[in-house]
PDB file of N, CA and C in Angstrom:
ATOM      1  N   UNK A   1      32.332 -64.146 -41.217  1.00  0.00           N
ATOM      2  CA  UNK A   1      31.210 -63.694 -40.418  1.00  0.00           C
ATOM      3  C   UNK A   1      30.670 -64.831 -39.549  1.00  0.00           C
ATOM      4  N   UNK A   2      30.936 -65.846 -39.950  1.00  0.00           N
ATOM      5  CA  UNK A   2      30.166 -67.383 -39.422  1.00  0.00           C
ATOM      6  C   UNK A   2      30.947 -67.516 -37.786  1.00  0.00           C
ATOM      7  N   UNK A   3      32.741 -67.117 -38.476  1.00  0.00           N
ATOM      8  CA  UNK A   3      33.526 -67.274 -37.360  1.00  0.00           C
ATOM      9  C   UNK A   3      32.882 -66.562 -36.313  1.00  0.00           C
ATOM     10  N   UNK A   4      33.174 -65.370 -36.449  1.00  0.00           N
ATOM     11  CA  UNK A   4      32.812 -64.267 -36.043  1.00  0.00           C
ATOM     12  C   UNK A   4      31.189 -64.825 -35.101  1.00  0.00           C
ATOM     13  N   UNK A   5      30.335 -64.899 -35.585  1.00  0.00           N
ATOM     14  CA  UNK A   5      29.207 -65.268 -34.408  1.00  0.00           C
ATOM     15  C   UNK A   5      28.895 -66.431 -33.709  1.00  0.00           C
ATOM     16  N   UNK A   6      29.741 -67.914 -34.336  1.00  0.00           N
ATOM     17  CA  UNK A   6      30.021 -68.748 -33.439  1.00  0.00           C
ATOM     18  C   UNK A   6      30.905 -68.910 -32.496  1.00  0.00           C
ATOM     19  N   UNK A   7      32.189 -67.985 -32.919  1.00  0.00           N
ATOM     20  CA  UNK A   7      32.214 -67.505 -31.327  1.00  0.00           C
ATOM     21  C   UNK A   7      31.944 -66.702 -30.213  1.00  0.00           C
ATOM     22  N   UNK A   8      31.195 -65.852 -30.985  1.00  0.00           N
ATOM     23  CA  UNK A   8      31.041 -64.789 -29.785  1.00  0.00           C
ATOM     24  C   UNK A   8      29.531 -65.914 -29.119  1.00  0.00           C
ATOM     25  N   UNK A   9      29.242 -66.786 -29.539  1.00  0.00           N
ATOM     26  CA  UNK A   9      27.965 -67.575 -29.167  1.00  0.00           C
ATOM     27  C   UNK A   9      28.545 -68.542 -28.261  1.00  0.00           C
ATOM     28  N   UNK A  10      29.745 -68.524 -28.197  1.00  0.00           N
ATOM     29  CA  UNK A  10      30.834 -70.263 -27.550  1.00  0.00           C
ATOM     30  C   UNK A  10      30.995 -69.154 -26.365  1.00  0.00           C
ATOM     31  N   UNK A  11      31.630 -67.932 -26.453  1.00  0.00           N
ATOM     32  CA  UNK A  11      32.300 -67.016 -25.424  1.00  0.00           C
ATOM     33  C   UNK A  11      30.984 -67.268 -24.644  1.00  0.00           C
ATOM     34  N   UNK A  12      30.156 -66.772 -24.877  1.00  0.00           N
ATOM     35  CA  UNK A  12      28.732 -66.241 -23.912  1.00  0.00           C
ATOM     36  C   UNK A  12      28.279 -67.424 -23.247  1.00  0.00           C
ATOM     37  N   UNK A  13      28.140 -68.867 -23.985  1.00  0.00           N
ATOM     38  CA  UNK A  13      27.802 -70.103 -23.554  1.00  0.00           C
ATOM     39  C   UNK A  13      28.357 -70.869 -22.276  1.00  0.00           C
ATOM     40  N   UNK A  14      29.906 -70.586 -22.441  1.00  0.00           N
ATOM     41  CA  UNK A  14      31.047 -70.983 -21.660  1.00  0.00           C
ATOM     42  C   UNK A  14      30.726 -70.083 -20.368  1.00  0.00           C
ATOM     43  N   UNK A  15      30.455 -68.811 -20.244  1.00  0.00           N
ATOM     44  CA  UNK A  15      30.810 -67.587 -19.573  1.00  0.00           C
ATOM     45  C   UNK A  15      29.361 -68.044 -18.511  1.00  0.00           C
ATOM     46  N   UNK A  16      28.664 -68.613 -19.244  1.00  0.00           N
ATOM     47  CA  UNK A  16      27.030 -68.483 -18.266  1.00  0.00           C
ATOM     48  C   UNK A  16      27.376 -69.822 -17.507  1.00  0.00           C
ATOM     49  N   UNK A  17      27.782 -71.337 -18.545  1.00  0.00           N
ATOM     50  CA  UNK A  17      27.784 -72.137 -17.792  1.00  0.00           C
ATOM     51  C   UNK A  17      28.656 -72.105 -16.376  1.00  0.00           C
ATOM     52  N   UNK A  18      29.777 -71.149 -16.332  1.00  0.00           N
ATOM     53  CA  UNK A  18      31.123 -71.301 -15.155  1.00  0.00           C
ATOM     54  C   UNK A  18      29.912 -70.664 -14.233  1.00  0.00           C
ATOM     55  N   UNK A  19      29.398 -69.536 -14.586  1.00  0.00           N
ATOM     56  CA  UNK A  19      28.367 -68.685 -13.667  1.00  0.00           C
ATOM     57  C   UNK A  19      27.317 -69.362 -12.782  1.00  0.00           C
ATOM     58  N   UNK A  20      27.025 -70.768 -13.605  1.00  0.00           N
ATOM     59  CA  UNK A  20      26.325 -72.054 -12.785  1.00  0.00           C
ATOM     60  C   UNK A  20      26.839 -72.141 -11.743  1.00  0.00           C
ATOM     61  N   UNK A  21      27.973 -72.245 -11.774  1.00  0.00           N
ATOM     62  CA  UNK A  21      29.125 -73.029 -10.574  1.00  0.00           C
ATOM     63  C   UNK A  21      28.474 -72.216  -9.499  1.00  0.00           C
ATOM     64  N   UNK A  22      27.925 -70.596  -9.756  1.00  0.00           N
ATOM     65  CA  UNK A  22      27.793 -70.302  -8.119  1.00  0.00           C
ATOM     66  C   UNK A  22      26.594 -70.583  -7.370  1.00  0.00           C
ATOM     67  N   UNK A  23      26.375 -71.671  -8.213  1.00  0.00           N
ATOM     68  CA  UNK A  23      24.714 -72.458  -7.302  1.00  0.00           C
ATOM     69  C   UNK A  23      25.810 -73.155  -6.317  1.00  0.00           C
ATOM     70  N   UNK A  24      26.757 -73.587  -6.567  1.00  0.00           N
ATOM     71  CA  UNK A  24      27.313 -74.233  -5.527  1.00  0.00           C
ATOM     72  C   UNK A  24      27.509 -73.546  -4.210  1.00  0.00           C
ATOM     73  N   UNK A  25      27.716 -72.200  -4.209  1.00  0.00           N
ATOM     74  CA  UNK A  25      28.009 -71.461  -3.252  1.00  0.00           C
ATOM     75  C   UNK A  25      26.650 -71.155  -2.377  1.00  0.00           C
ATOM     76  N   UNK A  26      25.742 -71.129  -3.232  1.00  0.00           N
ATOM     77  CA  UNK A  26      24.212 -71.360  -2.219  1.00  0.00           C
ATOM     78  C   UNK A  26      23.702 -72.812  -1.458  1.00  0.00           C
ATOM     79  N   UNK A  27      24.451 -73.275  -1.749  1.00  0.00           N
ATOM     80  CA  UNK A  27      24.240 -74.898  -0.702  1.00  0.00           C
ATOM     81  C   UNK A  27      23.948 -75.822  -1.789  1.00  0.00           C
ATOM     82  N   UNK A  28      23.646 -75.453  -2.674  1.00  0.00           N
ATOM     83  CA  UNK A  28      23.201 -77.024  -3.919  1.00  0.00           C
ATOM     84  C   UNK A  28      24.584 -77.594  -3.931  1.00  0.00           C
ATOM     85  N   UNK A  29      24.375 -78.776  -3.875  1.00  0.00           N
ATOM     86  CA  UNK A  29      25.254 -80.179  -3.858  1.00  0.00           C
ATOM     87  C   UNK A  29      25.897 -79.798  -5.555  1.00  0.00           C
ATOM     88  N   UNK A  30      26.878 -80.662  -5.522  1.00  0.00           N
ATOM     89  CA  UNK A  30      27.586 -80.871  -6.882  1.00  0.00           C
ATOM     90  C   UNK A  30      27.057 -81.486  -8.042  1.00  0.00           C
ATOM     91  N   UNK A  31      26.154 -82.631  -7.392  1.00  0.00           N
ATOM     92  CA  UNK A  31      25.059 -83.105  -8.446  1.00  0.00           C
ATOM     93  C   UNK A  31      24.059 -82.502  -8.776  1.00  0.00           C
ATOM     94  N   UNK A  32      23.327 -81.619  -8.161  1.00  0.00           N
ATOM     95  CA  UNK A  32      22.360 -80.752  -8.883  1.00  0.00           C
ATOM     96  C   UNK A  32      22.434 -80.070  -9.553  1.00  0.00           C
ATOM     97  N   UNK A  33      24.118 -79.422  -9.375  1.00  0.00           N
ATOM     98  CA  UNK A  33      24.500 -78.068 -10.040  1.00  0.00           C
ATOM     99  C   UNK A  33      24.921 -78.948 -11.288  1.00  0.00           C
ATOM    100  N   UNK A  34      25.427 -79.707 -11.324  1.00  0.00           N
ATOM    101  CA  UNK A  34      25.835 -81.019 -12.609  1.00  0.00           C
ATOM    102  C   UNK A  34      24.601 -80.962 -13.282  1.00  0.00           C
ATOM    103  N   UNK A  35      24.090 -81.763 -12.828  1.00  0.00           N
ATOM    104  CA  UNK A  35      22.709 -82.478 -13.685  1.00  0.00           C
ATOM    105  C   UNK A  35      21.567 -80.886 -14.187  1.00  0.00           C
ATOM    106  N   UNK A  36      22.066 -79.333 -13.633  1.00  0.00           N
ATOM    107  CA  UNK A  36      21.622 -78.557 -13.844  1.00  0.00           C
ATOM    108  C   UNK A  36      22.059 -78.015 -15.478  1.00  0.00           C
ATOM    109  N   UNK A  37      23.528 -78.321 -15.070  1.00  0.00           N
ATOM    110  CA  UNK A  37      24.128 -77.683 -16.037  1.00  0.00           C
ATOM    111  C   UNK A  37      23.804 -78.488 -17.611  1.00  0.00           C
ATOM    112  N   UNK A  38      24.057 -79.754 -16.960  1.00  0.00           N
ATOM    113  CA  UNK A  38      23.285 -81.048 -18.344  1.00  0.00           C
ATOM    114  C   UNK A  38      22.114 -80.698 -18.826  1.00  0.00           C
ATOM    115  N   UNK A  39      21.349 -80.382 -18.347  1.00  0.00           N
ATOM    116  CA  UNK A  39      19.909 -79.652 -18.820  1.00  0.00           C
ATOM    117  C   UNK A  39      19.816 -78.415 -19.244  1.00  0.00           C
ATOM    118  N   UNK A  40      20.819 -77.498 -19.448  1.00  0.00           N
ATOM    119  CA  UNK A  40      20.785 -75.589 -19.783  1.00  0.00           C
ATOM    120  C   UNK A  40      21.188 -76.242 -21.443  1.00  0.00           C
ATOM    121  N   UNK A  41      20.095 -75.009 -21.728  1.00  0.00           N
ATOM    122  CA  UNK A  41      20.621 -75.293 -23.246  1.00  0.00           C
ATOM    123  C   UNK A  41      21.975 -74.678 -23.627  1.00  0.00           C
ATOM    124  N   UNK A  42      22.399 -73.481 -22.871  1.00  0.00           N
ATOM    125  CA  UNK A  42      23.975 -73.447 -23.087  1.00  0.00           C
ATOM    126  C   UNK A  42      24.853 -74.578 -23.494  1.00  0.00           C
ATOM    127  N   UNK A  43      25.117 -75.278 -22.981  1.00  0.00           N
ATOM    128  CA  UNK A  43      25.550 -76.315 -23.206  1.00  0.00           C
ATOM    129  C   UNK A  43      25.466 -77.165 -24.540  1.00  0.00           C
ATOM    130  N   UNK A  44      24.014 -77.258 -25.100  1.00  0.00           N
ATOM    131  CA  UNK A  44      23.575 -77.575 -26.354  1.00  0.00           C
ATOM    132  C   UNK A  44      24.595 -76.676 -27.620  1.00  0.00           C
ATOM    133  N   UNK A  45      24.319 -75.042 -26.994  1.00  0.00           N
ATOM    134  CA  UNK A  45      24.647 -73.934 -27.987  1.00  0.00           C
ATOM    135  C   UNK A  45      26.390 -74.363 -27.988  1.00  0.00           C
ATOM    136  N   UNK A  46      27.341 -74.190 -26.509  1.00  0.00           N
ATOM    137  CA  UNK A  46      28.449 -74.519 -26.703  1.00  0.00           C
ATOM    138  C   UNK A  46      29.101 -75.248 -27.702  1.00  0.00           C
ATOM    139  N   UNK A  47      28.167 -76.316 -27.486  1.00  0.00           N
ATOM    140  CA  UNK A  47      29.142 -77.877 -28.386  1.00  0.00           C
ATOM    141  C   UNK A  47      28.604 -77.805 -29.707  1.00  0.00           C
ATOM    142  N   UNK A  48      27.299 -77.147 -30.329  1.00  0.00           N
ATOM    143  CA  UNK A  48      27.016 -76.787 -31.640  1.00  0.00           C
ATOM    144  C   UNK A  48      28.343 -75.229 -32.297  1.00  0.00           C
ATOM    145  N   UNK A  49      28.738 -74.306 -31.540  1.00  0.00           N
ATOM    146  CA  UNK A  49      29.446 -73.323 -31.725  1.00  0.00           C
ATOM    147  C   UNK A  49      30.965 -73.617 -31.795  1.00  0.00           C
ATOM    148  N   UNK A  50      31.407 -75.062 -30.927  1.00  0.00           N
ATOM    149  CA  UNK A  50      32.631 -75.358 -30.933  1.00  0.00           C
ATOM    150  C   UNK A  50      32.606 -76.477 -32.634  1.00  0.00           C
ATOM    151  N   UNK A  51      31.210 -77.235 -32.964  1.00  0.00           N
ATOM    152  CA  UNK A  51      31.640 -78.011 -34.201  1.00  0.00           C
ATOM    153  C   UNK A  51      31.862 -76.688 -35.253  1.00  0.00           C
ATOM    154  N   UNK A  52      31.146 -76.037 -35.337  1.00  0.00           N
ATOM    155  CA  UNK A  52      31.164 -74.871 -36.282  1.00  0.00           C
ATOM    156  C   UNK A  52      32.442 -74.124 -36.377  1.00  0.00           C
ATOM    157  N   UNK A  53      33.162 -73.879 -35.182  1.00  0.00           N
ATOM    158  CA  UNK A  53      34.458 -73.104 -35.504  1.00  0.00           C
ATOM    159  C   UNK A  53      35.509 -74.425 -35.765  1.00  0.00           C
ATOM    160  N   UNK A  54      35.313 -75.407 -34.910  1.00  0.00           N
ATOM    161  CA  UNK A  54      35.921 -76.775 -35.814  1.00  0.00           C
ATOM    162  C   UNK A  54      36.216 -76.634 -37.237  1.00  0.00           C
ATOM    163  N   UNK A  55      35.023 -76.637 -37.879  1.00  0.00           N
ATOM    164  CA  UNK A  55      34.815 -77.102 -38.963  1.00  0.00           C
ATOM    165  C   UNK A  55      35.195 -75.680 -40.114  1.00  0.00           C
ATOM    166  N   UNK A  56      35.173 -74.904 -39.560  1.00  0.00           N
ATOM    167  CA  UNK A  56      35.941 -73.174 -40.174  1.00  0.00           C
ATOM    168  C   UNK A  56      37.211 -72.925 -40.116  1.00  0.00           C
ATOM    169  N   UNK A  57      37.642 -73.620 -38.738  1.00  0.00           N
ATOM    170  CA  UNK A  57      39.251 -73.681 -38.749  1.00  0.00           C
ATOM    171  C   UNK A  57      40.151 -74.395 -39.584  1.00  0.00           C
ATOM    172  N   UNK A  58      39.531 -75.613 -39.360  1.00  0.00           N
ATOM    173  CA  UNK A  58      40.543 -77.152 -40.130  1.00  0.00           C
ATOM    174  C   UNK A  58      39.915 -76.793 -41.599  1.00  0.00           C
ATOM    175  N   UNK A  59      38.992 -75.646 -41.997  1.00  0.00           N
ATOM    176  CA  UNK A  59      38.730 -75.765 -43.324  1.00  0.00           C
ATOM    177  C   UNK A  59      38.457 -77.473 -44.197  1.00  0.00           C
ATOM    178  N   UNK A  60      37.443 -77.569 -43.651  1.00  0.00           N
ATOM    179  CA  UNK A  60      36.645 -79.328 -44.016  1.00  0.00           C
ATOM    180  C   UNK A  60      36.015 -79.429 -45.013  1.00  0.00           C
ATOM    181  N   UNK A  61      35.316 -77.894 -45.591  1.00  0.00           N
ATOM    182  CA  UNK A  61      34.884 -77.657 -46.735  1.00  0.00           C
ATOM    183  C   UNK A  61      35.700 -77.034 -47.821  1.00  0.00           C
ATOM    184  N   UNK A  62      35.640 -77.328 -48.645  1.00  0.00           N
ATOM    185  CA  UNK A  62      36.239 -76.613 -50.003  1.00  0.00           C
ATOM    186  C   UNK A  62      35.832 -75.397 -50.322  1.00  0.00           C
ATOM    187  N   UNK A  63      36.922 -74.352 -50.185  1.00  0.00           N
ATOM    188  CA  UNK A  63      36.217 -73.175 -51.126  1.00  0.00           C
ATOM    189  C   UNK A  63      35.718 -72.919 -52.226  1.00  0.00           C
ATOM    190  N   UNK A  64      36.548 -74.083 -53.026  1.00  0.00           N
ATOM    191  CA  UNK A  64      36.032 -73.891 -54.202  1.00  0.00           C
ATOM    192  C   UNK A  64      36.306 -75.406 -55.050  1.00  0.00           C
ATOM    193  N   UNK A  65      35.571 -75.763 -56.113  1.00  0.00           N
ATOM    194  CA  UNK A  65      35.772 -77.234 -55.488  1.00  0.00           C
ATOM    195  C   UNK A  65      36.524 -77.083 -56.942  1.00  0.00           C
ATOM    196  N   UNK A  66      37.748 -78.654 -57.694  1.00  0.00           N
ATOM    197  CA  UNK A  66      38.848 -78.333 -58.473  1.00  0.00           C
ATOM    198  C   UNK A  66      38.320 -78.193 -59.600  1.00  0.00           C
ATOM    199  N   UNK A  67      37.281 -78.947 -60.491  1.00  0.00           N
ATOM    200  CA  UNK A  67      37.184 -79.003 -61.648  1.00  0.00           C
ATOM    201  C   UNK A  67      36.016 -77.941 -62.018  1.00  0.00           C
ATOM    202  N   UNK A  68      35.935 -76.332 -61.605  1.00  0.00           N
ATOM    203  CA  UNK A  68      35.193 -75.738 -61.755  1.00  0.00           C
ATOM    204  C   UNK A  68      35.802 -74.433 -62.701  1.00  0.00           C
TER     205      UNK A  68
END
């Protein structure tokens, strides 16, 4: 289930930040739309949703730990 909503939270994050890009098409320079995107908390959510499926994939935690 964890999988399951950190990514659909990475999909949506990713999907808004590319959607930034079309400030570029309204005349904002490359650095604003940059330094815009550095400031959206998307970005925050992305890289918190990518450690989380990281850390679900490579299985980092123990399911069950040996001497139990």
């Amino acid at each position: 289930m964890l999988f399951l909503f950190s990514y659909g939270i990475c999909v949506i994050s990713v999907s808004n930040l590319l959607l930034y890009l079309n400030y570029r098409t309204l005349g904002y320079s490359w650095r604003a739309v940059f330094s815009f995107i550095l400031s959206a908390p998307e970005l925050y959510l992305m890289g918190i949703s990518l450690a989380v499926l990281f850390i679900l994939i490579f299985d980092l935690f123990p399911s069950r730990f040996p001497f139990s």
